[in-house]
PDB file of N, CA and C in Angstrom:
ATOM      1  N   UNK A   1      39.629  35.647 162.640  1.00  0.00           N
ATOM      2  CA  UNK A   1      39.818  35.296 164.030  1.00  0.00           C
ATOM      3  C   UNK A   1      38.954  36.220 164.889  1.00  0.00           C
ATOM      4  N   UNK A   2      38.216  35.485 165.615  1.00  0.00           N
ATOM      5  CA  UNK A   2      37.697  36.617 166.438  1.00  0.00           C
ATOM      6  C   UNK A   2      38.240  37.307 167.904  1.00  0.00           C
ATOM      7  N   UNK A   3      37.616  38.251 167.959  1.00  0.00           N
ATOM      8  CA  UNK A   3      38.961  39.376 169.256  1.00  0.00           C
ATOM      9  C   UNK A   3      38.010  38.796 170.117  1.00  0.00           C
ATOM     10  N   UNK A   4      39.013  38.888 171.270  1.00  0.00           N
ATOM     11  CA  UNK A   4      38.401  38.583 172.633  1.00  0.00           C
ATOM     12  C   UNK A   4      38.331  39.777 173.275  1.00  0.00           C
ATOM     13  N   UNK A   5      37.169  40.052 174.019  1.00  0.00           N
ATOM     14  CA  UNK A   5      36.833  41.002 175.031  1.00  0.00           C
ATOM     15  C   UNK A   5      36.190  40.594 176.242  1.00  0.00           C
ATOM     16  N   UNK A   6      36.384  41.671 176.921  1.00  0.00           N
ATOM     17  CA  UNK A   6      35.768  41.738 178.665  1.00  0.00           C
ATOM     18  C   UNK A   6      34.467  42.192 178.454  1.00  0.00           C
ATOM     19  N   UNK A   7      33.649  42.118 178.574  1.00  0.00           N
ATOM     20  CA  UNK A   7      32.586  42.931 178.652  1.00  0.00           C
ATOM     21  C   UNK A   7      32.089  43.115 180.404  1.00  0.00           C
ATOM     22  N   UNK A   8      31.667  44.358 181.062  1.00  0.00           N
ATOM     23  CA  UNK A   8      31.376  44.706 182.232  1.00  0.00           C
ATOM     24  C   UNK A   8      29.520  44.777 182.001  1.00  0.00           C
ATOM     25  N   UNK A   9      28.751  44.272 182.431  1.00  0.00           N
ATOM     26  CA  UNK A   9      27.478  44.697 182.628  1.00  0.00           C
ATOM     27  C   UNK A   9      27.218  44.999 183.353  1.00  0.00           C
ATOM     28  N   UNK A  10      25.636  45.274 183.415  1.00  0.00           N
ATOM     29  CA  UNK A  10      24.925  46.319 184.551  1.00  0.00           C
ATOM     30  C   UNK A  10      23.839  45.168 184.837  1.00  0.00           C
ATOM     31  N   UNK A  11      22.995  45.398 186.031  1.00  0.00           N
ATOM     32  CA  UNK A  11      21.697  44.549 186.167  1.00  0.00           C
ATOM     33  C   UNK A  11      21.248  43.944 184.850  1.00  0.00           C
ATOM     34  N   UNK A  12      20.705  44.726 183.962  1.00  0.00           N
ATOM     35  CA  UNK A  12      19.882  44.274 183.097  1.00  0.00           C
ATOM     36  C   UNK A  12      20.662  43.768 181.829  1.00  0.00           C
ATOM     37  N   UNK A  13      21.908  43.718 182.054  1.00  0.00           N
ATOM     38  CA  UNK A  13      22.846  43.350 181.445  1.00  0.00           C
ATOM     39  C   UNK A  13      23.035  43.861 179.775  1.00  0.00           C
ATOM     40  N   UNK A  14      22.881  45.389 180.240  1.00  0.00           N
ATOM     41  CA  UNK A  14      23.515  46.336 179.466  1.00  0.00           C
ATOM     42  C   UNK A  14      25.185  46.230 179.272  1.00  0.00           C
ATOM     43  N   UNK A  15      25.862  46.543 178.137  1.00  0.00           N
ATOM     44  CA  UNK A  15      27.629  46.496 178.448  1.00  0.00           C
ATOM     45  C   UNK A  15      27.623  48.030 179.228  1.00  0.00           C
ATOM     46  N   UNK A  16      28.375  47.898 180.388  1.00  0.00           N
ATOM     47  CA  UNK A  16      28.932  49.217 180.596  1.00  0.00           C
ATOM     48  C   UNK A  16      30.333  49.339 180.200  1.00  0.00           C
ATOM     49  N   UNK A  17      31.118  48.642 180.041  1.00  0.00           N
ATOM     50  CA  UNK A  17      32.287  48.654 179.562  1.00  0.00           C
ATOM     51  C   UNK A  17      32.903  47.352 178.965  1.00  0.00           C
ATOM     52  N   UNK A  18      33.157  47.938 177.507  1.00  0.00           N
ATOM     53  CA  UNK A  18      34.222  46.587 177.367  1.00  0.00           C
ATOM     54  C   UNK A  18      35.565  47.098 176.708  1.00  0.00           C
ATOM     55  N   UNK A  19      36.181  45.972 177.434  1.00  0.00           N
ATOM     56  CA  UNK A  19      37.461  46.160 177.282  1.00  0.00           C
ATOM     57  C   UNK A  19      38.221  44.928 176.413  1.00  0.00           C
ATOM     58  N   UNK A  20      39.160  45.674 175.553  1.00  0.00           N
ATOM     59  CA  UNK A  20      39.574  45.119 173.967  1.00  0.00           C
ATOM     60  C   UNK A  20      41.326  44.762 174.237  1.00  0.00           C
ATOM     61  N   UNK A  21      41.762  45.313 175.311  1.00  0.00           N
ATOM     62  CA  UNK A  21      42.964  45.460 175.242  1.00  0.00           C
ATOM     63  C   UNK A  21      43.719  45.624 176.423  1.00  0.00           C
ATOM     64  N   UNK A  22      44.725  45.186 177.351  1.00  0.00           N
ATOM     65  CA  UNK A  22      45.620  45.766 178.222  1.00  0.00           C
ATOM     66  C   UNK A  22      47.200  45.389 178.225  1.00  0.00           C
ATOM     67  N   UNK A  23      47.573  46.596 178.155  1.00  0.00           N
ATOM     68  CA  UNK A  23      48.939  46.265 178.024  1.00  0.00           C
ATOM     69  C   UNK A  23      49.916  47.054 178.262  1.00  0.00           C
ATOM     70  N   UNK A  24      51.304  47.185 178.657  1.00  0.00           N
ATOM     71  CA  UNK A  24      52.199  47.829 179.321  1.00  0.00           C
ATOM     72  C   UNK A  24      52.461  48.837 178.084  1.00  0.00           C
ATOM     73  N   UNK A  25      52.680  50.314 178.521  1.00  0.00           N
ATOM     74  CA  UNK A  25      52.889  51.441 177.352  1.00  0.00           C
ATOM     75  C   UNK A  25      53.672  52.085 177.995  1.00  0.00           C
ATOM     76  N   UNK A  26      54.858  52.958 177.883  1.00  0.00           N
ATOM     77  CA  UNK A  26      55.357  53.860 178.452  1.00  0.00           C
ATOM     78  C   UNK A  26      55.326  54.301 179.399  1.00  0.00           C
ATOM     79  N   UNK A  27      55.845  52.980 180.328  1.00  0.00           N
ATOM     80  CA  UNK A  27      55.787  52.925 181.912  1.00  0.00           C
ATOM     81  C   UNK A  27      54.253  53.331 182.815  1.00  0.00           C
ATOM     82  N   UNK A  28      53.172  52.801 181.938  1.00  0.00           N
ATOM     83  CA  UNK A  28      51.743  52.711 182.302  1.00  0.00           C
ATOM     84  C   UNK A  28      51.142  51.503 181.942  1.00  0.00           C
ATOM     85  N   UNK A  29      50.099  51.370 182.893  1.00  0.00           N
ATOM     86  CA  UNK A  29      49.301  50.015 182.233  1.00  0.00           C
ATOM     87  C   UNK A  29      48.434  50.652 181.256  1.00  0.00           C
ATOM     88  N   UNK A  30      48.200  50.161 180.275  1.00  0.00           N
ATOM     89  CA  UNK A  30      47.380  50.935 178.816  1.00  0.00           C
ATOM     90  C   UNK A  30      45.909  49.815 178.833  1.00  0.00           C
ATOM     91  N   UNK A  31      45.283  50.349 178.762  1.00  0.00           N
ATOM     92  CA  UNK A  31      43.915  49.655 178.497  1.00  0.00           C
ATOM     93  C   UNK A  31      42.851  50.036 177.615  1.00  0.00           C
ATOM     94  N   UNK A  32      42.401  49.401 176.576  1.00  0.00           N
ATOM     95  CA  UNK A  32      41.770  49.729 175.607  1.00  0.00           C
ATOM     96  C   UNK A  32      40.267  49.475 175.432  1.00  0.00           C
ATOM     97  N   UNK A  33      39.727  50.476 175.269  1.00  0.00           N
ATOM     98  CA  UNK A  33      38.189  49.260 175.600  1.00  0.00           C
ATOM     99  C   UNK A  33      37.195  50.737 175.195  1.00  0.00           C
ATOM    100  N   UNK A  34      35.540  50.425 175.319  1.00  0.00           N
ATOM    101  CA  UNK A  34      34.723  51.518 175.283  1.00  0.00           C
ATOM    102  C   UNK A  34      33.621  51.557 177.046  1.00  0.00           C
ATOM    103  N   UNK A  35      33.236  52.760 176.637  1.00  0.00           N
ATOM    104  CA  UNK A  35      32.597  52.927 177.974  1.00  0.00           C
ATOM    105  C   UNK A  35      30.975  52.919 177.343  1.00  0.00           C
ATOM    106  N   UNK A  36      29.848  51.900 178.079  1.00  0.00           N
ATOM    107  CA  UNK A  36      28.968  52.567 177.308  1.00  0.00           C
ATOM    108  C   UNK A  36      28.771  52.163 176.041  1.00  0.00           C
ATOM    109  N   UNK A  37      29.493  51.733 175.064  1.00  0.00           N
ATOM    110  CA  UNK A  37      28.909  51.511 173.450  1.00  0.00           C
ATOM    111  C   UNK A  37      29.668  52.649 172.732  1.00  0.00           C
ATOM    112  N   UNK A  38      30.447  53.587 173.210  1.00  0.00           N
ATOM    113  CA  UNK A  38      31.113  54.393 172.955  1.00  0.00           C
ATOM    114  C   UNK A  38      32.228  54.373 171.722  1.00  0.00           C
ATOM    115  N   UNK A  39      32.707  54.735 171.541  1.00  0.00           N
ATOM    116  CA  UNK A  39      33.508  55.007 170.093  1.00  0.00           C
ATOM    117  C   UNK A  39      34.927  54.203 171.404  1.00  0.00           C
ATOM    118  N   UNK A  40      36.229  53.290 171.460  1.00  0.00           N
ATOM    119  CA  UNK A  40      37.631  52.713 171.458  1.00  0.00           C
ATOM    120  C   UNK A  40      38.192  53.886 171.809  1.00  0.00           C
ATOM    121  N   UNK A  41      38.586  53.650 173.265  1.00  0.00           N
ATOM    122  CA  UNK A  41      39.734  54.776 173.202  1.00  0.00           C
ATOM    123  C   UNK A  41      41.132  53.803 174.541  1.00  0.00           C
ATOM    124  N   UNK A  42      42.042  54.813 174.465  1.00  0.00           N
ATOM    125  CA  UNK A  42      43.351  54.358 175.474  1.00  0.00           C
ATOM    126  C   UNK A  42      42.942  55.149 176.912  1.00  0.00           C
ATOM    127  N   UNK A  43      42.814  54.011 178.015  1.00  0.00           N
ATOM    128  CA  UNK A  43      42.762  54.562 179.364  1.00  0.00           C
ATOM    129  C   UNK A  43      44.008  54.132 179.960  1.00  0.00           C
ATOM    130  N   UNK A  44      44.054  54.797 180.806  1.00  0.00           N
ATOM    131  CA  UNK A  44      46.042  54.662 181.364  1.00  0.00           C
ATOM    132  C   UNK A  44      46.067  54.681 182.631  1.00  0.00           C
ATOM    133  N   UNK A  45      46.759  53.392 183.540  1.00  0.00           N
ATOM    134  CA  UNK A  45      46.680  53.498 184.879  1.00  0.00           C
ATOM    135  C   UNK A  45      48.272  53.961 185.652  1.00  0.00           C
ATOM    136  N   UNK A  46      48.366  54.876 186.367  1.00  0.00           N
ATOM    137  CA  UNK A  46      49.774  54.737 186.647  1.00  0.00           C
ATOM    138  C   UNK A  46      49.727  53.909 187.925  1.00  0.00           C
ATOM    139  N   UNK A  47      50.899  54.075 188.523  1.00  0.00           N
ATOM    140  CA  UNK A  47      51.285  52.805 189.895  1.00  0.00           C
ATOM    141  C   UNK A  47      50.757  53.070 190.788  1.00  0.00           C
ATOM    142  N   UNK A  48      50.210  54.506 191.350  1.00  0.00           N
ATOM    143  CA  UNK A  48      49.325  54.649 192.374  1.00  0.00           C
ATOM    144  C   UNK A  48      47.620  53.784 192.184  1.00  0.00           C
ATOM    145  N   UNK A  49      47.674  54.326 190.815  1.00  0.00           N
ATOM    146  CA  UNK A  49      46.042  53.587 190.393  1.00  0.00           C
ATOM    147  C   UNK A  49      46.059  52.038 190.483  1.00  0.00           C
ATOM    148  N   UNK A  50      47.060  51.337 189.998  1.00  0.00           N
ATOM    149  CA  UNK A  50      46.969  49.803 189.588  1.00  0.00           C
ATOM    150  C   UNK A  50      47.198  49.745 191.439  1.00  0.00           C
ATOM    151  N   UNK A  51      47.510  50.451 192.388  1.00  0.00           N
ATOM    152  CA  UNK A  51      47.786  49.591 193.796  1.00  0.00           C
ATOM    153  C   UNK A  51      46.728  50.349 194.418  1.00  0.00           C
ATOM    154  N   UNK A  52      45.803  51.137 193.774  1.00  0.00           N
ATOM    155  CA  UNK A  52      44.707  51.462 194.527  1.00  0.00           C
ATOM    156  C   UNK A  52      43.467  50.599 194.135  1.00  0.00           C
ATOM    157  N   UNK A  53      43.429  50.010 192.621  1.00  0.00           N
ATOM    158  CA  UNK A  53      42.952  48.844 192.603  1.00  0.00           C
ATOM    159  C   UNK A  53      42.920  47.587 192.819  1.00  0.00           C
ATOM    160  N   UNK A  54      44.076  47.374 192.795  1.00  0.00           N
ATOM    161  CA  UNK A  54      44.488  46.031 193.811  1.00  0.00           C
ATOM    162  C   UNK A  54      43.887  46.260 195.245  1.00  0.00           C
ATOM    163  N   UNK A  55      43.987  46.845 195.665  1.00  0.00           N
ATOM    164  CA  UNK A  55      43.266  47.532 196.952  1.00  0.00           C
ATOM    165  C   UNK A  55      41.836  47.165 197.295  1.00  0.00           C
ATOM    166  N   UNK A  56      40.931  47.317 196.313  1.00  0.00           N
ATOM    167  CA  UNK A  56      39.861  47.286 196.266  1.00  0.00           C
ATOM    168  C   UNK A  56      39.298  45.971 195.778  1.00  0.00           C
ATOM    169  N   UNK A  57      40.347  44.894 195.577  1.00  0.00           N
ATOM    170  CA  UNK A  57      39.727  43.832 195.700  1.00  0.00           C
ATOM    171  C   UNK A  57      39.905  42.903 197.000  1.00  0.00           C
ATOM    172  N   UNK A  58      38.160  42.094 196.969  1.00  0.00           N
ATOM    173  CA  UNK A  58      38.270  41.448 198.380  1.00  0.00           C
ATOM    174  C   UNK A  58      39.248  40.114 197.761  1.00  0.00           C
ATOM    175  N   UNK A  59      39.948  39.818 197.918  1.00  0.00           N
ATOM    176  CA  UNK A  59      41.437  38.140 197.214  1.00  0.00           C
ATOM    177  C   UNK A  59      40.856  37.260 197.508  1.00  0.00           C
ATOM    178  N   UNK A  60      40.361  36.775 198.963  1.00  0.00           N
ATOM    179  CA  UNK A  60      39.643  35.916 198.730  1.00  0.00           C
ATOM    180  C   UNK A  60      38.241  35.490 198.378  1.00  0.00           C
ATOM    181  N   UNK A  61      37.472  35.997 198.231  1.00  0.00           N
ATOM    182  CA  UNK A  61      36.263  36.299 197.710  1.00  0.00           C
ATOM    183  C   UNK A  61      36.264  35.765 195.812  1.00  0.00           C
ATOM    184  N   UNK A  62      37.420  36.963 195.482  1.00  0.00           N
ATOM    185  CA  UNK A  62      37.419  36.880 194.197  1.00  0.00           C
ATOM    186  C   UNK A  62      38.250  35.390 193.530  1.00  0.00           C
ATOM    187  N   UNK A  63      39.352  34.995 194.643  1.00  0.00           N
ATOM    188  CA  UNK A  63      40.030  33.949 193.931  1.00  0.00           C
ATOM    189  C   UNK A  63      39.288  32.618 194.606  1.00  0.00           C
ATOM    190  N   UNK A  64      37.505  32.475 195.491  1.00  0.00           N
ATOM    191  CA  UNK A  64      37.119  31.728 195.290  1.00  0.00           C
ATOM    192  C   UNK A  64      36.306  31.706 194.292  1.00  0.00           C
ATOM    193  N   UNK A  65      35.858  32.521 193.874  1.00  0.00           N
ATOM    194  CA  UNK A  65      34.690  32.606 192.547  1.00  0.00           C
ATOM    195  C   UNK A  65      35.995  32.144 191.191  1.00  0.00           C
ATOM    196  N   UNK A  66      36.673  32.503 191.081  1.00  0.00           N
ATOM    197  CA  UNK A  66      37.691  31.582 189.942  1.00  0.00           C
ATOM    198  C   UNK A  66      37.844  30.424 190.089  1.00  0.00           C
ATOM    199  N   UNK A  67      38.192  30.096 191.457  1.00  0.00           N
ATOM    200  CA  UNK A  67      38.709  28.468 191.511  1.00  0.00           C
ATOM    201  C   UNK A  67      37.000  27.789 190.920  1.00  0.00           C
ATOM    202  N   UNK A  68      36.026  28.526 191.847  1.00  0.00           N
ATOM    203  CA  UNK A  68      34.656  27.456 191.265  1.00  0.00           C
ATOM    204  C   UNK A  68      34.164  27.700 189.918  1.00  0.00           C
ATOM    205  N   UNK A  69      34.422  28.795 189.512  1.00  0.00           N
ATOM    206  CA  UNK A  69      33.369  29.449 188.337  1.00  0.00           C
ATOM    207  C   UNK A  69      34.295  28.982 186.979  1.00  0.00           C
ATOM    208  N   UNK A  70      35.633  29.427 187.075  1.00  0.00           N
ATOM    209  CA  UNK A  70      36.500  29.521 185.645  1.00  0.00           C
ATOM    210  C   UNK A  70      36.874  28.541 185.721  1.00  0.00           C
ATOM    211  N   UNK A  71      38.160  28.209 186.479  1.00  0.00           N
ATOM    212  CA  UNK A  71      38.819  27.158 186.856  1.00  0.00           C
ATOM    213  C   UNK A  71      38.099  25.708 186.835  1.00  0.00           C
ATOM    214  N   UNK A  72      37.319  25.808 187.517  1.00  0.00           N
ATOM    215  CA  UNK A  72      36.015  24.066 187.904  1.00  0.00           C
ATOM    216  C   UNK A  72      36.724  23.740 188.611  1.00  0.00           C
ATOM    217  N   UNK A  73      37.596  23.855 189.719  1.00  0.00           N
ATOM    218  CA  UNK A  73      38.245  23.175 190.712  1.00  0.00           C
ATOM    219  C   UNK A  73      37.003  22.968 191.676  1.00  0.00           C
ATOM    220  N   UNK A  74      37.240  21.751 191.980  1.00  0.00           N
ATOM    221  CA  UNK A  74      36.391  21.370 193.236  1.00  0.00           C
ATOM    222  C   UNK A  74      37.624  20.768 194.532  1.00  0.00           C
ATOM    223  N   UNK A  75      37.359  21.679 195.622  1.00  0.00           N
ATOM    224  CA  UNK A  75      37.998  21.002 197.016  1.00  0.00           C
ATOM    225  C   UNK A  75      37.096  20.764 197.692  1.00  0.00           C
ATOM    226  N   UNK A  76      37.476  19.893 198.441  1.00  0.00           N
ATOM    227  CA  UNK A  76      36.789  18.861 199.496  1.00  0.00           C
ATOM    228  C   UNK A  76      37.616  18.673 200.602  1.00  0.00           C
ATOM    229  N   UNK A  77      37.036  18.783 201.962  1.00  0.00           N
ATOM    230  CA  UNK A  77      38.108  17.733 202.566  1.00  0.00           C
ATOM    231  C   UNK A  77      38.189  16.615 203.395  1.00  0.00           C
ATOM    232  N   UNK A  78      39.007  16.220 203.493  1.00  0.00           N
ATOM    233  CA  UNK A  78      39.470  14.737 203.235  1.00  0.00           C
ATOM    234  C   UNK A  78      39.406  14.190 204.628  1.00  0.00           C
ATOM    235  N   UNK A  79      38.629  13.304 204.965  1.00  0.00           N
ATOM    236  CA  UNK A  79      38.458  12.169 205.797  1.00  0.00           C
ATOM    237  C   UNK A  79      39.337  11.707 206.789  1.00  0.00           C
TER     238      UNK A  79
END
């Protein structure tokens, strides 16, 4: 079976990060992945971090690039 990953690139579409794994650990978000091409390791977000990243996304911006890009939703409107 093959694993699914994130991969993050750069311009030239180097990986800068991919990520193998996220998941709830001992009251942290646990995330697994390499930086770089790097050797797998555990990065750990606590609740300040996961709402300082939430933070830093623009919502709508990002949940129109899903609806068109992942999703294929097309809206229109209506007459």
């Amino acid at each position: 079976m093959d694993e699914k990953t994130c991969k993050i690139v750069n311009e030239e579409g180097s990986t800068m990060i991919e990520l193998k794994n996220v998941r709830v650990e001992n009251g942290r978000l646990t995330v697994t992945g390499a930086l770089m091409g790097a050797w797998d390791t555990d990065m750990y977000m606590d609740v300040d971090s996961i709402k300082a990243a939430v933070g830093l996304v623009d919502v709508p911006a990002v949940a129109k690039y899903i609806v068109d890009n992942v999703l294929g939703i097309t809206v229109t409107k209506a007459e």
